[in-house]
Protein backbone atom coordinates (compact mmCIF):
# COMPACT_ATOMS: atom_id res chain seq x y z
CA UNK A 1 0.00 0.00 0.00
CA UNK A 2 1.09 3.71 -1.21
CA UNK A 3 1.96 5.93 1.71
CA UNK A 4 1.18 9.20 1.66
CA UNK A 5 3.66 11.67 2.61
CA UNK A 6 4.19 15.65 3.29
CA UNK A 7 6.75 16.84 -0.02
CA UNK A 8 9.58 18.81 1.31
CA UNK A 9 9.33 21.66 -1.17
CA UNK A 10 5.69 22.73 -2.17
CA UNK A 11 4.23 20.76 1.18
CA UNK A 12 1.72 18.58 -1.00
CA UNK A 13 0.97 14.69 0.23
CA UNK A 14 2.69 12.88 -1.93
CA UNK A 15 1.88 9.03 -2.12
CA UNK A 16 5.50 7.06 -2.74
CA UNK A 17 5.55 3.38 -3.26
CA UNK A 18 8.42 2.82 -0.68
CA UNK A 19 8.17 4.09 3.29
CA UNK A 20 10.95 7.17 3.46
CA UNK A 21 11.22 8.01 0.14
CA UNK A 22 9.43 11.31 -1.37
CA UNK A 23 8.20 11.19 -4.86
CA UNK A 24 8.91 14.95 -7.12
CA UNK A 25 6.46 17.71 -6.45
CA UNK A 26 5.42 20.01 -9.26
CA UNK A 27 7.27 23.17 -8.34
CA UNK A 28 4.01 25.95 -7.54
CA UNK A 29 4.39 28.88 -9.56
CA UNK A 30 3.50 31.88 -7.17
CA UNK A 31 2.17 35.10 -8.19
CA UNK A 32 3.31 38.55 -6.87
CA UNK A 33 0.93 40.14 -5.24
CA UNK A 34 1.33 43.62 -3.77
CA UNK A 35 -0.95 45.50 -1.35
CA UNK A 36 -1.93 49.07 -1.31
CA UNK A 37 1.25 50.44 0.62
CA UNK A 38 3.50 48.41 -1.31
CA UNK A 39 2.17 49.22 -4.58
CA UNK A 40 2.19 52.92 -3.34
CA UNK A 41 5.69 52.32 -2.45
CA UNK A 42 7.02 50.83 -6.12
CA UNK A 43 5.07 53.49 -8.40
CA UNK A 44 5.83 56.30 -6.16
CA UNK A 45 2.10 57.19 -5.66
CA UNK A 46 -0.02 57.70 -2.57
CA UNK A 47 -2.33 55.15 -1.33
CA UNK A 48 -5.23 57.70 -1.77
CA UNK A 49 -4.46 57.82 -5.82
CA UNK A 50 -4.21 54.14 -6.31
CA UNK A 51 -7.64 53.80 -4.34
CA UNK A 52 -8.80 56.69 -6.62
CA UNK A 53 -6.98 54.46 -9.49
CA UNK A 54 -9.29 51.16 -8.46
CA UNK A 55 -12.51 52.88 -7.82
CA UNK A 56 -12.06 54.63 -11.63
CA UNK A 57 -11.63 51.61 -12.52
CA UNK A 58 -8.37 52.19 -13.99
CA UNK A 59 -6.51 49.71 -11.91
CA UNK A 60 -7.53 46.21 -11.91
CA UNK A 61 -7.20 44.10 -8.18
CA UNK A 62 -7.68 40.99 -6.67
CA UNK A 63 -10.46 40.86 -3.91
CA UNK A 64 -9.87 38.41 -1.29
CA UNK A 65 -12.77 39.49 1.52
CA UNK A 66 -11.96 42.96 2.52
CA UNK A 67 -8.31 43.05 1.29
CA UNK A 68 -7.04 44.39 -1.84
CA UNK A 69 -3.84 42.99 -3.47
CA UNK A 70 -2.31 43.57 -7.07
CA UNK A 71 -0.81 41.61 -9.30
CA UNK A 72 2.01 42.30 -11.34
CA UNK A 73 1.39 41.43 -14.46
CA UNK A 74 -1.66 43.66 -13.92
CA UNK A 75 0.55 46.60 -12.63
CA UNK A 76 2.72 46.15 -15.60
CA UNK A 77 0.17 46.06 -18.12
CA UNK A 78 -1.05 49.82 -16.43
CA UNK A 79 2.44 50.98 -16.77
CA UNK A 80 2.23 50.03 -20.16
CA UNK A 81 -0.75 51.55 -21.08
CA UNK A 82 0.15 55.08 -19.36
CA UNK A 83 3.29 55.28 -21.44
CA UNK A 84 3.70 58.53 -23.28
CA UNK A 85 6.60 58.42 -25.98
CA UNK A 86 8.44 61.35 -27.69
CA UNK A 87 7.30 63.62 -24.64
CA UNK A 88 9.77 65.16 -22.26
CA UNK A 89 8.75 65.45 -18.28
CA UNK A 90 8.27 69.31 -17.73
């Protein structure tokens, strides 16, 4: 019989054929995820504009019960967007 064990590196039950040994675990591919300070913090904005940002509609987010996080592919993708080329800062 298979026993089931706790993989060292993701923490997924694994079942292995032999006691003691640990079959591979898919490696998790985690997603960063910033909160309002820290996203604040990297674009140099207050936390006021980047609710003003979300509630606009501007800014997409992740909703997980009352907190807000940001992803950054979604951050990126803004950045992107808001780009202005052949225009100096004045």
């Amino acid at each position: 019989m298979p026993q089931r064990t706790r993989g060292e590196s993701a923490g997924a039950l694994v079942e292995t054929g032999t006691p003691g040994v640990v079959a591979p675990v898919e490696e998790r591919v985690y997603r960063q995820l910033f909160d309002r300070e820290s996203l604040a913090e990297y674009l140099r904005l207050s936390t006021d504009t980047i609710d003003r940002l979300v509630k606009a509609g501007k800014l997409p987010c992740v909703r997980i019960g009352h907190q807000v996080r940001f992803t950054l592919d979604d951050v990126e993708a803004f950045v992107e967007h808001h780009r202005e080329l052949g225009r100096a800062a004045s």
